[in-house]
C-alpha atoms as a PDB file:
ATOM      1  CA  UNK A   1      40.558   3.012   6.701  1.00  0.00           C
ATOM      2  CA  UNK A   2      37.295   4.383   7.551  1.00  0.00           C
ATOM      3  CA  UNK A   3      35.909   7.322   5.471  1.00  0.00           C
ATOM      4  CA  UNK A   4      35.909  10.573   7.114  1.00  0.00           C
ATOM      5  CA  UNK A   5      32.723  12.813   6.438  1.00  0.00           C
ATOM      6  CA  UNK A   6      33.079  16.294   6.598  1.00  0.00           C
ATOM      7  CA  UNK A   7      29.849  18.681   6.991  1.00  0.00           C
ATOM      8  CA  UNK A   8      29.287  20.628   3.516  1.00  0.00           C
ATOM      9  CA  UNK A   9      29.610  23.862   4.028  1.00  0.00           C
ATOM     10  CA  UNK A  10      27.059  26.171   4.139  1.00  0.00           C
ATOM     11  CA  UNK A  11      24.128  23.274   4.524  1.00  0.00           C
ATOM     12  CA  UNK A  12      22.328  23.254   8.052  1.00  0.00           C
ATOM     13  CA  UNK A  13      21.494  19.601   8.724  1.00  0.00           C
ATOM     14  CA  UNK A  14      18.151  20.775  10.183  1.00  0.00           C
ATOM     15  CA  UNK A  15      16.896  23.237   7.611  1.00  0.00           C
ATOM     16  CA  UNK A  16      17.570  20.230   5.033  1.00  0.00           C
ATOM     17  CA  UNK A  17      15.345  17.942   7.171  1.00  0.00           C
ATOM     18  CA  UNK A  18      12.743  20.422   7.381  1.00  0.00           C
ATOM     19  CA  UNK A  19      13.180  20.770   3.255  1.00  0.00           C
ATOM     20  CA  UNK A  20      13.274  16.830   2.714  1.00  0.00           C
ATOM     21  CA  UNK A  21       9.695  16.931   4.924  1.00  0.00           C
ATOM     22  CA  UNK A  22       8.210  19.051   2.675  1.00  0.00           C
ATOM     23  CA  UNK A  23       8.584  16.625  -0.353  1.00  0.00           C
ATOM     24  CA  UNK A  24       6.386  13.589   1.614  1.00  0.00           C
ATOM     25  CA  UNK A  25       2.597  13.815   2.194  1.00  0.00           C
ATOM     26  CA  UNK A  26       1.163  15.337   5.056  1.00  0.00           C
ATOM     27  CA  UNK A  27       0.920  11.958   7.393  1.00  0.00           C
ATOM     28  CA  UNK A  28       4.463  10.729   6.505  1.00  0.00           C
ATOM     29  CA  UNK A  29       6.105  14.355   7.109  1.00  0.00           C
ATOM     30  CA  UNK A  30       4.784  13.860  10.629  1.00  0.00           C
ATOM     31  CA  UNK A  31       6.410  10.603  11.031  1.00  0.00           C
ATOM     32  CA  UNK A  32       9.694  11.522   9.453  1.00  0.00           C
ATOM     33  CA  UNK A  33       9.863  14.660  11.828  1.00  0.00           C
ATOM     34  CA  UNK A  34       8.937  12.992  15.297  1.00  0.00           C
ATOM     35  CA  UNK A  35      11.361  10.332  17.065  1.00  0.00           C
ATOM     36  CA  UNK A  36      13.719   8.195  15.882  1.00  0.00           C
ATOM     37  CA  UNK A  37      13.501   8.650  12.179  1.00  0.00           C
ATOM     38  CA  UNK A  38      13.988  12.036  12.398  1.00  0.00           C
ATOM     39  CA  UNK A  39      17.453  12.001  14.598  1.00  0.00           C
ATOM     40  CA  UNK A  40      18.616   8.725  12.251  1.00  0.00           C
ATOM     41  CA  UNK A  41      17.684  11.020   9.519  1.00  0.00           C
ATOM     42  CA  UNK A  42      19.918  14.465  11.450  1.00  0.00           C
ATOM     43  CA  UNK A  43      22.749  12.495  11.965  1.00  0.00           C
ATOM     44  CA  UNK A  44      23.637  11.498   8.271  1.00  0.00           C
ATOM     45  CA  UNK A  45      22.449  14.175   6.847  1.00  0.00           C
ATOM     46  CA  UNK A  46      25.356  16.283   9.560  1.00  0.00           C
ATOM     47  CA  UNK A  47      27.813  14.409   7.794  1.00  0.00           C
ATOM     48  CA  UNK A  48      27.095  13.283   4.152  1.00  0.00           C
ATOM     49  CA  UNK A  49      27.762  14.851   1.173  1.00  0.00           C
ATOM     50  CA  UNK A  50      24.942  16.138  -0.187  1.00  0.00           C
ATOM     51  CA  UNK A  51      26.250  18.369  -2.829  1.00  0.00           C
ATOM     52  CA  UNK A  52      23.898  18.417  -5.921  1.00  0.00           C
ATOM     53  CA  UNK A  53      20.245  17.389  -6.652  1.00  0.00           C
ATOM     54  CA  UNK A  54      21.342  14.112  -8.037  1.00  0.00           C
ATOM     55  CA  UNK A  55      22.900  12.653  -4.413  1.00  0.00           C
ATOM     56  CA  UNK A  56      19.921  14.826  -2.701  1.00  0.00           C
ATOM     57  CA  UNK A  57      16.953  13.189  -4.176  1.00  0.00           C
ATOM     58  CA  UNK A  58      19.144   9.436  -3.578  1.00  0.00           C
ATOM     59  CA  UNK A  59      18.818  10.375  -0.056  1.00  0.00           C
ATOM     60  CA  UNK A  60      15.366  11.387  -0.333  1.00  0.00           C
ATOM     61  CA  UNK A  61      14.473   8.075  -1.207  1.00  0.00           C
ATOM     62  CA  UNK A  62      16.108   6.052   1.097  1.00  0.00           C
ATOM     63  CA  UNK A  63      14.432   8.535   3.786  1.00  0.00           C
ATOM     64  CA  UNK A  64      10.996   7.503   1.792  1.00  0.00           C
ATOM     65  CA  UNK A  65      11.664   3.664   1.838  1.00  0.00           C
ATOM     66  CA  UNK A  66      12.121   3.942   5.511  1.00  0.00           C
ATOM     67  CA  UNK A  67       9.075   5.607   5.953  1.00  0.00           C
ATOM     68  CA  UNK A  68       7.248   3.151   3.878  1.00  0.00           C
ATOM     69  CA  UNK A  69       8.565   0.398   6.137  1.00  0.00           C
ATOM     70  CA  UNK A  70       7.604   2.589   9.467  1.00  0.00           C
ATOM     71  CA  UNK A  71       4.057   3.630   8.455  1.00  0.00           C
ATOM     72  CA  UNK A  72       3.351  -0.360   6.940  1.00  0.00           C
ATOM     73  CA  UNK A  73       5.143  -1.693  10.926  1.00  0.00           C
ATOM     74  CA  UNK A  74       2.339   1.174  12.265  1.00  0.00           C
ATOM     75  CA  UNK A  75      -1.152   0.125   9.975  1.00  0.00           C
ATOM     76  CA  UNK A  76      -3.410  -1.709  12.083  1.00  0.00           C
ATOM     77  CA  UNK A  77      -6.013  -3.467  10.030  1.00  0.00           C
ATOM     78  CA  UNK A  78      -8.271  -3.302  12.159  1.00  0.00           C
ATOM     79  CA  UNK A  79      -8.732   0.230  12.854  1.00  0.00           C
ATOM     80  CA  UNK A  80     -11.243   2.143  10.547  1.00  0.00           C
ATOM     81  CA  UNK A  81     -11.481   5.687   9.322  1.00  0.00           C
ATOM     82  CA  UNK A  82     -13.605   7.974  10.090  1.00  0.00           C
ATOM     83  CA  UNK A  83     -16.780   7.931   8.607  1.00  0.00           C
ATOM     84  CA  UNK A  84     -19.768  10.991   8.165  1.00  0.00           C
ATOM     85  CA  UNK A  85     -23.285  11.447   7.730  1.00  0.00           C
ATOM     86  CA  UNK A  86     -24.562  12.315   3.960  1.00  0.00           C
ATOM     87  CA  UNK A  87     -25.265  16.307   5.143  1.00  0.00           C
ATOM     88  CA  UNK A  88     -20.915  16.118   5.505  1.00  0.00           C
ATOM     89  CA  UNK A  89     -21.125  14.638   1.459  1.00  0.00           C
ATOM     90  CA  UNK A  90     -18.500  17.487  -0.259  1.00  0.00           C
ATOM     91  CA  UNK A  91     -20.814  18.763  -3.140  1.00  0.00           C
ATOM     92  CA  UNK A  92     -19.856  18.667  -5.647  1.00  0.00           C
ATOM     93  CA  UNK A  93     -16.959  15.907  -4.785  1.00  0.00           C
ATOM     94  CA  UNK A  94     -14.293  17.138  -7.596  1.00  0.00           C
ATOM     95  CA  UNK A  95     -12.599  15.437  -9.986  1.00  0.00           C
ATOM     96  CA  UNK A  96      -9.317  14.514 -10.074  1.00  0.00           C
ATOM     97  CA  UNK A  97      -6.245  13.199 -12.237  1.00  0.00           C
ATOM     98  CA  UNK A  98      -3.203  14.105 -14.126  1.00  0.00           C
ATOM     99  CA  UNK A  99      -5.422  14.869 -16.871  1.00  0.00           C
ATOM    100  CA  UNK A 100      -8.293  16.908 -17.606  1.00  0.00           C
ATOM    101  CA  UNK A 101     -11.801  15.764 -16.941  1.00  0.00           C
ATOM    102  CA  UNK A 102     -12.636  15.492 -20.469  1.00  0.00           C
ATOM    103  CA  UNK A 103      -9.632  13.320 -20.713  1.00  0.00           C
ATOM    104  CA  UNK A 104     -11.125  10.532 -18.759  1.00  0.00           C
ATOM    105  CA  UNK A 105     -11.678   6.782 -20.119  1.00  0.00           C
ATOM    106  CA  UNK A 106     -14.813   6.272 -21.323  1.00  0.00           C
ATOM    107  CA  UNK A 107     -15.059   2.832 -21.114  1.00  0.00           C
ATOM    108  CA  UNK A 108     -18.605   0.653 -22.594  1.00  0.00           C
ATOM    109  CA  UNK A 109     -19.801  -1.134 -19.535  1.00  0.00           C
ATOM    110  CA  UNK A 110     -21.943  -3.724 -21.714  1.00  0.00           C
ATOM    111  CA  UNK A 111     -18.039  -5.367 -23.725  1.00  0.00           C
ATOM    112  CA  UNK A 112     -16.470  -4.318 -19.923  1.00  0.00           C
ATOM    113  CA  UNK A 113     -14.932  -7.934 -18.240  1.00  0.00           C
ATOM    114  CA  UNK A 114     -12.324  -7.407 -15.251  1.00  0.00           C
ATOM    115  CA  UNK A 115      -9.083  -9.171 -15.814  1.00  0.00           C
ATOM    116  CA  UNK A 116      -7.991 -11.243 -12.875  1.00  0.00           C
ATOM    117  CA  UNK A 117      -4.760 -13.752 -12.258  1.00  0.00           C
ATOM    118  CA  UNK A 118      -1.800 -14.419 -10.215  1.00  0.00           C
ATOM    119  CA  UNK A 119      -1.960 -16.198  -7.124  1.00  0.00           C
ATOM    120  CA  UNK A 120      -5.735 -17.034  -7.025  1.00  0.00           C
ATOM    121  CA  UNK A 121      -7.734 -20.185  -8.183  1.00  0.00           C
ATOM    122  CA  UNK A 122     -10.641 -18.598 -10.332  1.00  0.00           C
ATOM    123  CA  UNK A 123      -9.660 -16.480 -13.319  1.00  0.00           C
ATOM    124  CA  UNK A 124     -12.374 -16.254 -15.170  1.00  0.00           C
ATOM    125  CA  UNK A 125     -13.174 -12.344 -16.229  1.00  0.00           C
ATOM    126  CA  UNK A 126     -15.646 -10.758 -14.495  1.00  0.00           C
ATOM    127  CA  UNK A 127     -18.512  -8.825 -16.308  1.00  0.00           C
ATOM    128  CA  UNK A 128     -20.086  -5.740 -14.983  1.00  0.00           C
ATOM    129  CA  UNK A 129     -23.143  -7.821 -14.318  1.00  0.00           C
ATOM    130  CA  UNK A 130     -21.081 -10.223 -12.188  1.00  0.00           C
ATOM    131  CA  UNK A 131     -19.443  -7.438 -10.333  1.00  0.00           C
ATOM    132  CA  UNK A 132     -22.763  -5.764  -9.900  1.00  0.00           C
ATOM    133  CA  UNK A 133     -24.031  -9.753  -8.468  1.00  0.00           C
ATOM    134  CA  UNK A 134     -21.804  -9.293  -5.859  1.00  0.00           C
ATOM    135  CA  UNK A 135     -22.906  -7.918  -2.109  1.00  0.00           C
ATOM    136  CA  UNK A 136     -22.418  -4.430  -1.447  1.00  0.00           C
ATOM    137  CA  UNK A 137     -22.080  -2.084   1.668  1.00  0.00           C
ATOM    138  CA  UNK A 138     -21.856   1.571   1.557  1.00  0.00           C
ATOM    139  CA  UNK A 139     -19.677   4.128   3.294  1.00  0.00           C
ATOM    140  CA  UNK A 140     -18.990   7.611   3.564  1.00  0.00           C
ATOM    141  CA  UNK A 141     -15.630   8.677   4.164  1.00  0.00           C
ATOM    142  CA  UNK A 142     -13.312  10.933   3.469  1.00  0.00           C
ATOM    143  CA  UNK A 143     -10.895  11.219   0.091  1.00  0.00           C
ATOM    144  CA  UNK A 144      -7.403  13.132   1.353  1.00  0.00           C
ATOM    145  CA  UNK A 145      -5.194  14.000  -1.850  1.00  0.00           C
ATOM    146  CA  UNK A 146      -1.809  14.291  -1.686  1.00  0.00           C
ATOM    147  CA  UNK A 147      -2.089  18.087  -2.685  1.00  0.00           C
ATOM    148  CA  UNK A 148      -3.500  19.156   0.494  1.00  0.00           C
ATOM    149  CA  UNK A 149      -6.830  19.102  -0.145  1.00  0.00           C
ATOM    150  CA  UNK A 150      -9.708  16.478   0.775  1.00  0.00           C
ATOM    151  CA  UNK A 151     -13.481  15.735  -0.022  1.00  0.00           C
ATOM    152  CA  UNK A 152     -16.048  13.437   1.946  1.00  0.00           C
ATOM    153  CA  UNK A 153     -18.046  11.097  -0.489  1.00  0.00           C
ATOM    154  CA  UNK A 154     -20.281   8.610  -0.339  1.00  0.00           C
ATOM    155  CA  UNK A 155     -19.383   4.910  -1.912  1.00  0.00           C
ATOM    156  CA  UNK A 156     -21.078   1.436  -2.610  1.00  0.00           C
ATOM    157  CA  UNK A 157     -19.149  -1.689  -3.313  1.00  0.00           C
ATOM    158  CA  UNK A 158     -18.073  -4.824  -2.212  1.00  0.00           C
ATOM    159  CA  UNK A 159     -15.392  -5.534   0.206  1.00  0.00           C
ATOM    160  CA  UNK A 160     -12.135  -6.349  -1.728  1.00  0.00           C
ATOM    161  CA  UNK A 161     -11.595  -9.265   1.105  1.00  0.00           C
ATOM    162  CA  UNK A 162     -14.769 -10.397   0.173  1.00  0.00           C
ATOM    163  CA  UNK A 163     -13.969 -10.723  -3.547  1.00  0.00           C
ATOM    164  CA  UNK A 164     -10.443 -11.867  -3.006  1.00  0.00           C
ATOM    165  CA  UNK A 165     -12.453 -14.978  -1.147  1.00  0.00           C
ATOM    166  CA  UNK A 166     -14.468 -15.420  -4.418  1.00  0.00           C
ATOM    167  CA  UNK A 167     -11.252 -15.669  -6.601  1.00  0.00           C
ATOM    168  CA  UNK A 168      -9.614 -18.173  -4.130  1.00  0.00           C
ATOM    169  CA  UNK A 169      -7.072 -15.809  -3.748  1.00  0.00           C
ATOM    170  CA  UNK A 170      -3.715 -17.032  -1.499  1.00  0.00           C
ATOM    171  CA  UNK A 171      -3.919 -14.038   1.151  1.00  0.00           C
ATOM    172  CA  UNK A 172      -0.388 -14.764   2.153  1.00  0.00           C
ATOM    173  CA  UNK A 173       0.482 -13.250  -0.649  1.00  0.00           C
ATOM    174  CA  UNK A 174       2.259  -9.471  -0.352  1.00  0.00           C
ATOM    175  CA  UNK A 175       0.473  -7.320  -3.162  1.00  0.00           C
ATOM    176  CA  UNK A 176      -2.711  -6.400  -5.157  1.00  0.00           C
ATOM    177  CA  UNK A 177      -1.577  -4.410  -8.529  1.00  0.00           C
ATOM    178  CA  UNK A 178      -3.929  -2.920 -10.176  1.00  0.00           C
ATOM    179  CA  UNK A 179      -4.112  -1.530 -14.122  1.00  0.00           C
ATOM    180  CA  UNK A 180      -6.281   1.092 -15.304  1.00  0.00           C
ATOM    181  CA  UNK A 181      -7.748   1.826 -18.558  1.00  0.00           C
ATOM    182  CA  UNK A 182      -5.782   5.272 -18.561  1.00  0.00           C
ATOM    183  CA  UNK A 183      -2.771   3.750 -18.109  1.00  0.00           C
ATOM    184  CA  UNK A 184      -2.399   3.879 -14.358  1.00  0.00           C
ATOM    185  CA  UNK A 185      -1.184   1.294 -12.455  1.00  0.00           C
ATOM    186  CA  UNK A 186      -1.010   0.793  -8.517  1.00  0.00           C
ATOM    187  CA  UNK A 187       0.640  -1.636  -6.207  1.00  0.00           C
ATOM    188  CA  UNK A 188      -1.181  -2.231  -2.573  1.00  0.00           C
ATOM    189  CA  UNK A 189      -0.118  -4.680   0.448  1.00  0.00           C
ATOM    190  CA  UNK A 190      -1.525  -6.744   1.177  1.00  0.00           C
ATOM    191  CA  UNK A 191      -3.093  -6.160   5.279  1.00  0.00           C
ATOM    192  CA  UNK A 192      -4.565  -2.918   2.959  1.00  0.00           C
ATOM    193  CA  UNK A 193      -6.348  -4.748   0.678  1.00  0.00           C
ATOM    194  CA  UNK A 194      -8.038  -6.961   3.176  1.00  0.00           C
ATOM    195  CA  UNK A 195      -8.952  -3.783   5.684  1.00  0.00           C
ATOM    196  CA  UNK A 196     -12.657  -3.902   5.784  1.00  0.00           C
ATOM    197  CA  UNK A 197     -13.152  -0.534   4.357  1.00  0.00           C
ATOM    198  CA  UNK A 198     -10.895  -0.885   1.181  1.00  0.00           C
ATOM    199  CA  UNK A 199     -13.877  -1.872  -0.919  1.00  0.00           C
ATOM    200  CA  UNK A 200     -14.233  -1.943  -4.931  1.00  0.00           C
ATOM    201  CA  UNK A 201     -16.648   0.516  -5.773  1.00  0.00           C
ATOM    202  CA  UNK A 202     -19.097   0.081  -8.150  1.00  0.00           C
ATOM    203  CA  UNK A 203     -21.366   3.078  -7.163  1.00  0.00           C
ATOM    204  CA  UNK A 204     -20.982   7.361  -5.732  1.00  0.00           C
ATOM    205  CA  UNK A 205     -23.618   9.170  -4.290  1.00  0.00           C
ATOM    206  CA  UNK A 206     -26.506   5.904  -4.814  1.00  0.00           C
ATOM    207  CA  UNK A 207     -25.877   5.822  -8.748  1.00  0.00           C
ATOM    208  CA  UNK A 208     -23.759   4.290 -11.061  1.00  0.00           C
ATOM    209  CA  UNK A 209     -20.012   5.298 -10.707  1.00  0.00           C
ATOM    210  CA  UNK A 210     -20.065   8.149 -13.173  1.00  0.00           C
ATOM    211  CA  UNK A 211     -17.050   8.097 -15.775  1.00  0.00           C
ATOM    212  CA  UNK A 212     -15.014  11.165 -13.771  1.00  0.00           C
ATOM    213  CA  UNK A 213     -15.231   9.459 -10.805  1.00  0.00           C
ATOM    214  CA  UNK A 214     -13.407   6.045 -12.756  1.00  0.00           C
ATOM    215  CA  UNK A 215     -16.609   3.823 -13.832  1.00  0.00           C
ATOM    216  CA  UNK A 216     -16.872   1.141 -14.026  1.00  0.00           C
ATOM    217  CA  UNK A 217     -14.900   0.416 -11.076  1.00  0.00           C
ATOM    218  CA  UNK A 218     -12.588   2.250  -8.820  1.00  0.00           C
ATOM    219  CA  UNK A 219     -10.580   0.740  -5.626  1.00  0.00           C
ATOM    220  CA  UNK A 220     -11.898   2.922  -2.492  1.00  0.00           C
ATOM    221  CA  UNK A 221      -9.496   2.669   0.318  1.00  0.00           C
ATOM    222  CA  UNK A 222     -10.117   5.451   3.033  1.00  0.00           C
ATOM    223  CA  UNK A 223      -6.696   4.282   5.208  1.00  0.00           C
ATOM    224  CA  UNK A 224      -4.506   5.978   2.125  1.00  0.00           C
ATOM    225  CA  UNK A 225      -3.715   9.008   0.357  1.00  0.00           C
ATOM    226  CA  UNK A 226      -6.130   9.395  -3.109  1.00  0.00           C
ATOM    227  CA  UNK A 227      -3.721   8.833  -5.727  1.00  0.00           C
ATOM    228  CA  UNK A 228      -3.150   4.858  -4.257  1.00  0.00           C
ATOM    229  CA  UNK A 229      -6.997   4.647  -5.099  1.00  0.00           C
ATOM    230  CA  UNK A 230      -6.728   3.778  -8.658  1.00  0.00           C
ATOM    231  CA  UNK A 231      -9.622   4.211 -10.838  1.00  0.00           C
ATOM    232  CA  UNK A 232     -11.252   2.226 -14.143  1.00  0.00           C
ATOM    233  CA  UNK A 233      -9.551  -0.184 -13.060  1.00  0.00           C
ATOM    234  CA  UNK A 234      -9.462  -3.580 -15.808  1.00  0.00           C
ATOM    235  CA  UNK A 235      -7.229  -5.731 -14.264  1.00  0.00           C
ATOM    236  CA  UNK A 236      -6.293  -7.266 -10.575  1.00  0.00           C
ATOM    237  CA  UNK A 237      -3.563  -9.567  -9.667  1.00  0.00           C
ATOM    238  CA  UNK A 238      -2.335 -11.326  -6.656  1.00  0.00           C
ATOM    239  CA  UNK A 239       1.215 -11.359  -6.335  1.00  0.00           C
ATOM    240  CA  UNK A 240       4.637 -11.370  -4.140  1.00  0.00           C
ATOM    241  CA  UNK A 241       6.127  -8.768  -6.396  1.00  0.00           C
ATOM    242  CA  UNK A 242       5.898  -5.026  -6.162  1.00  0.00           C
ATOM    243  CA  UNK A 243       4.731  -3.742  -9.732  1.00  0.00           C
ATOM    244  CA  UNK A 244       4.894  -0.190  -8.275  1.00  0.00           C
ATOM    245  CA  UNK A 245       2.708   2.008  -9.851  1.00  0.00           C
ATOM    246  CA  UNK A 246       2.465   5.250 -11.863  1.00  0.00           C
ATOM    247  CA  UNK A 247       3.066   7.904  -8.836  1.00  0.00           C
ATOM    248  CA  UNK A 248       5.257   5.657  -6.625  1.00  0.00           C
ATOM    249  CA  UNK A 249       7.716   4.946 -10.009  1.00  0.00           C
ATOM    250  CA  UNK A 250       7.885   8.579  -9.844  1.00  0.00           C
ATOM    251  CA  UNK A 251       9.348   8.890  -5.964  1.00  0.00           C
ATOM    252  CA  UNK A 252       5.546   9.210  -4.396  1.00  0.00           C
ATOM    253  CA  UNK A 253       5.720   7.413  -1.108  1.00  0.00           C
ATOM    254  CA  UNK A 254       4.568   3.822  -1.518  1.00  0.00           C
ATOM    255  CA  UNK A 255       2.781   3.100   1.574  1.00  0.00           C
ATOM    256  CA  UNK A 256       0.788   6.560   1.969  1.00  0.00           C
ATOM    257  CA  UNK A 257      -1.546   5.793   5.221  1.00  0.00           C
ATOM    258  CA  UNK A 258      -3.505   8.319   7.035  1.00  0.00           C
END
């Protein structure tokens, strides 16, 4: 016999939508609240039982996976953000962690080798000298945080899809995860990592990447939210498997595209 749902009383289905909204980024709340994931979203929430913060933030998450899956059916790796002369350049371009500034790794570029493996043919470690070998574009784009705030910058690296052709990398494969000398760890698609903007910076402003903003490497990628571009980064693997990473593990929104 089916399961009858009753309304709980005193929660308006609509005010709770609004509420749930509030807890994704700017660019997925606007998803979430226009078409059909919003009324899919109205018409459980009218009739589930949502009675403590346990079951609430359950059904938080499901609403979050679905918007992963809706905003990764919507990328289009072709299209390119925005990019900005150097009088836009935010000065200073702040810094920006879970930590304090003086917390940051300082890491000594001259022992530094990048860690590489999984699905790729070459995995030899990478110096900074190698990296540095490598060709380079520039760009100046814009760095949204999931706080509300945001900060135009100006970056020089190589192309990710470049260096994933150097490591023989199988680009059938789902994910990039990358690990960070601080600890951090990030999980990317794949269709991201070979956008022609998401680049591996080696450089900010024309100089070395300085240690706050995550020498001797960071991953720049202008089509997501800041906290999914992970910074001293030491290792990069290919993979099918989602390794999450250290927001997302926490209920952040995985996909996070502008």
């Amino acid at each position: 016999m089916p399961r009858i749902r009753m309304q709980v009383p005193g929660v308006d289905p609509k005010l709770l939508i609004k509420d749930a909204a509030k807890l994704l980024p700017d660019p997925s709340r606007r998803l979430f609240l226009r078409g059909s994931a919003s009324l899919g979203a109205l018409a459980l929430l009218a009739g589930c039982d949502v009675v403590d913060g346990e079951s609430a933030e359950a059904l938080l998450r499901k609403i979050s996976r679905f918007n992963d899956r809706v905003q990764a059916w919507l990328f289009n790796p072709n299209r390119l953000a925005p990019t900005y002369p150097e009088s836009a350049i935010t000065r200073p371009f702040p810094f920006n962690a879970y930590y304090g500034e003086d917390e940051a790794p300082d890491i000594d570029g001259a022992d530094y080798k990048l860690e590489v493996g999984g699905l790729i043919d070459n995995k030899q470690p990478w110096t900074l000298s190698d990296l540095y070998a490598l060709p380079q574009e520039t760009q100046i784009t814009r760095h949204v945080c999931v706080e509300g705030w945001s900060a135009i910058g100006k970056w020089t690296g190589v192309r990710l899809s470049e260096f994933l052709r150097r490591l023989g990398a199988d680009t059938r494969a789902k994910y990039i995860w990358f690990q960070c000398a601080e600890g951090y760890s990030n999980t990317i698609d794949m269709p991201t990592a070979l956008h022609p903007q998401t680049q591996l910076s080696f450089k900010f402003a024309d100089e070395i990447l300085p240690r706050k903003y995550g020498f001797p490497m960071k991953c720049r990628i202008p089509t997501k939210l800041g906290f999914k571009n992970p910074k001293y980064i030491t290792a990069l693997y290919v993979q099918n498997n989602d390794a999450g990473g250290y927001w997302e593990d926490q209920g952040y929104n995985w996909f996070s595209g502008l």
